[in-house]
C-alpha atoms as a PDB file:
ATOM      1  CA  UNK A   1     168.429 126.831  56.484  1.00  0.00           C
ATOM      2  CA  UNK A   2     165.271 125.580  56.516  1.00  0.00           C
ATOM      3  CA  UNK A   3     162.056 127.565  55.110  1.00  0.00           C
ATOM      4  CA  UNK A   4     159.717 129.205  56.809  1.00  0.00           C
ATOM      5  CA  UNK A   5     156.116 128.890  56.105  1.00  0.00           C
ATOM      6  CA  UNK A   6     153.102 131.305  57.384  1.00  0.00           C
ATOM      7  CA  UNK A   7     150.104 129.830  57.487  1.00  0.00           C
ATOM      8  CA  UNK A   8     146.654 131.013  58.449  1.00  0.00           C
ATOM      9  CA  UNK A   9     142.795 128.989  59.828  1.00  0.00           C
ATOM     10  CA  UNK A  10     139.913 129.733  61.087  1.00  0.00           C
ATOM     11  CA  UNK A  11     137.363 128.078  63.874  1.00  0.00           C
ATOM     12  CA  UNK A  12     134.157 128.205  62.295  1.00  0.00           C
ATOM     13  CA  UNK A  13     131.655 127.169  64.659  1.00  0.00           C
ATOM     14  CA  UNK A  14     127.686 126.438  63.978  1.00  0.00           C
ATOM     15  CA  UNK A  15     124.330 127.778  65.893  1.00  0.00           C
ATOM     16  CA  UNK A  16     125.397 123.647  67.147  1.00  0.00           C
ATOM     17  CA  UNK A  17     128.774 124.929  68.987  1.00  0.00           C
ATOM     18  CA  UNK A  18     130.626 122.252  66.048  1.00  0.00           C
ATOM     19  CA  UNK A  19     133.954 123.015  65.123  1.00  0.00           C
ATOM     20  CA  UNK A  20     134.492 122.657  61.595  1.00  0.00           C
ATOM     21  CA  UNK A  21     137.913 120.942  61.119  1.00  0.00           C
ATOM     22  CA  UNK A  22     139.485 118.712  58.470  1.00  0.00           C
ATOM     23  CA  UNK A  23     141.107 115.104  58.464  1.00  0.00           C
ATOM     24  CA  UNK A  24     144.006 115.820  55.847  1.00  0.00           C
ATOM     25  CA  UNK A  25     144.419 113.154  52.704  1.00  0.00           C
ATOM     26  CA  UNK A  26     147.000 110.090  53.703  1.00  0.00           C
ATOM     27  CA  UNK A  27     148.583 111.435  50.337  1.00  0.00           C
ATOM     28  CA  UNK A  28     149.028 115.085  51.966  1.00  0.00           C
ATOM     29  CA  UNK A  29     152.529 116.201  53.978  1.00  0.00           C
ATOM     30  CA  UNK A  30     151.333 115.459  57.716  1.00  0.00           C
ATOM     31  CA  UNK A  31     148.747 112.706  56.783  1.00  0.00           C
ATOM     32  CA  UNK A  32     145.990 112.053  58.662  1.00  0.00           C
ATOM     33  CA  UNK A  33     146.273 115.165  61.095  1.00  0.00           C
ATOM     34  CA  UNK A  34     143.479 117.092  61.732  1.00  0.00           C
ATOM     35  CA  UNK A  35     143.341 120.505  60.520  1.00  0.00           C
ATOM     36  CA  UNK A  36     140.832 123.899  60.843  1.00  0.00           C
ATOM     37  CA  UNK A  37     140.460 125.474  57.547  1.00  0.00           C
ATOM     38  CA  UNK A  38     142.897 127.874  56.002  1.00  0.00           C
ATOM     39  CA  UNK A  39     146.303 127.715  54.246  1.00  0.00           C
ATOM     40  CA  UNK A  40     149.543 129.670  53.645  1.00  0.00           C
ATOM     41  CA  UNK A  41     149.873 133.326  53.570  1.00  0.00           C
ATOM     42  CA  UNK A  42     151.472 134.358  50.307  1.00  0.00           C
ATOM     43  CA  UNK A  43     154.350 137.480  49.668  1.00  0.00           C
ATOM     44  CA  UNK A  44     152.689 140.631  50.733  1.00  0.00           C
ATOM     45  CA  UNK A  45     149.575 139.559  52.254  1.00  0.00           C
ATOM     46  CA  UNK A  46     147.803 140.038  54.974  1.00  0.00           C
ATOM     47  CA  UNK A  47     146.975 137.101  57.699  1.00  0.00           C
ATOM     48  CA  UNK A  48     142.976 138.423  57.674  1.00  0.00           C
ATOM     49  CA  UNK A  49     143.437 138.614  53.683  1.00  0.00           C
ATOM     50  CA  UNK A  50     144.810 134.886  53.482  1.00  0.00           C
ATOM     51  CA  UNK A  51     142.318 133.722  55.454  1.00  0.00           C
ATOM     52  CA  UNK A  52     139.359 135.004  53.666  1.00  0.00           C
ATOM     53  CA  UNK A  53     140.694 133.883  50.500  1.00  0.00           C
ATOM     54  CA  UNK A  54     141.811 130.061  51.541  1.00  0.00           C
ATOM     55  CA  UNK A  55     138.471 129.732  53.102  1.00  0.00           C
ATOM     56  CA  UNK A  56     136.874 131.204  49.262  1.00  0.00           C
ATOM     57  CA  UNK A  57     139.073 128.728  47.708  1.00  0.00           C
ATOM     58  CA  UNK A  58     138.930 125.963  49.986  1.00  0.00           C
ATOM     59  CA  UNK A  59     134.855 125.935  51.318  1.00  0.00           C
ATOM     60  CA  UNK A  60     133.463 128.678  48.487  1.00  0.00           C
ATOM     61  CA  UNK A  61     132.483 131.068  51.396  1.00  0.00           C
ATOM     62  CA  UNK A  62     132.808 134.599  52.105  1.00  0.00           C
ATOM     63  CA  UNK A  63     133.670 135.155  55.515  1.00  0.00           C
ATOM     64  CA  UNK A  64     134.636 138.109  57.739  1.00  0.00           C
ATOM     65  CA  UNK A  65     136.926 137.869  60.266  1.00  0.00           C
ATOM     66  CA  UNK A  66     137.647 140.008  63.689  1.00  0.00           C
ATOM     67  CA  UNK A  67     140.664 140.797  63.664  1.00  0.00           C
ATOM     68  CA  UNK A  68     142.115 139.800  66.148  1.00  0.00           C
ATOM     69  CA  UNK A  69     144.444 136.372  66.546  1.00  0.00           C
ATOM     70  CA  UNK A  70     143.197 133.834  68.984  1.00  0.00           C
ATOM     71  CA  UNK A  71     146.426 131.557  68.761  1.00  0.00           C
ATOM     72  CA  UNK A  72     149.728 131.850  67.356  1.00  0.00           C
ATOM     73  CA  UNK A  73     152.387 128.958  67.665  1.00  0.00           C
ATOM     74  CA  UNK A  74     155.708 128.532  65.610  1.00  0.00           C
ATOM     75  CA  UNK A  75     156.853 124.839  65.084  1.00  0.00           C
ATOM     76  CA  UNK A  76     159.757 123.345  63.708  1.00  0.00           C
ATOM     77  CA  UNK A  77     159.061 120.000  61.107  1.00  0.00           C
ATOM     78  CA  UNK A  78     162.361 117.840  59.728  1.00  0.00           C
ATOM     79  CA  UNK A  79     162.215 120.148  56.263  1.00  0.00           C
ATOM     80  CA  UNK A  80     160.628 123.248  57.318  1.00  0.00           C
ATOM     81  CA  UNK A  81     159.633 125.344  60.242  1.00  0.00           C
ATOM     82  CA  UNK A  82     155.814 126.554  60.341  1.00  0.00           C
ATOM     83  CA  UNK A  83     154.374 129.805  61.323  1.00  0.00           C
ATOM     84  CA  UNK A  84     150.729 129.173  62.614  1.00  0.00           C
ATOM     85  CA  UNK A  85     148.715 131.848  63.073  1.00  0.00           C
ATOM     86  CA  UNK A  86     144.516 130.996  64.436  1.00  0.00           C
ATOM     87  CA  UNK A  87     142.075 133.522  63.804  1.00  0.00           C
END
């Protein structure tokens, strides 16, 4: 059976309307894919939690989020299938 994974991002946007996303490391799983901020939800946590502290780990920002989910999407890899949540 293969594992699931939950992960979380967030679209940051400027005063600009500029997205903030990512090119990931050729050395990364899923090199060279773009990718929004964020990362996986560990046991007993919250999506809003994980977000706020992958984007403190990640960036060194404090953000606060609404809420509220503005895409969710479940997809299936080789090794693994991944639970994408988009705040």
């Amino acid at each position: 059976m293969k594992r699931l994974v939950k992960v979380v991002a967030a679209i940051i946007e400027n005063d600009q309307q500029e997205i903030l996303c990512a090119l990931r490391s050729p050395e990364m799983s899923l090199p060279n894919m773009w990718e929004f901020p964020g990362g996986k939800v560990e046991a007993n946590e919250d999506i809003y939690s994980a977000l706020k502290r992958e984007i403190a780990e990640e960036l060194g920002c404090k953000i606060e989020t609404f809420n509220e989910v503005f895409n969710d999407n479940t997809h299936e890899y080789d090794t693994f299938i991944i639970k994408f949540d988009l705040n």
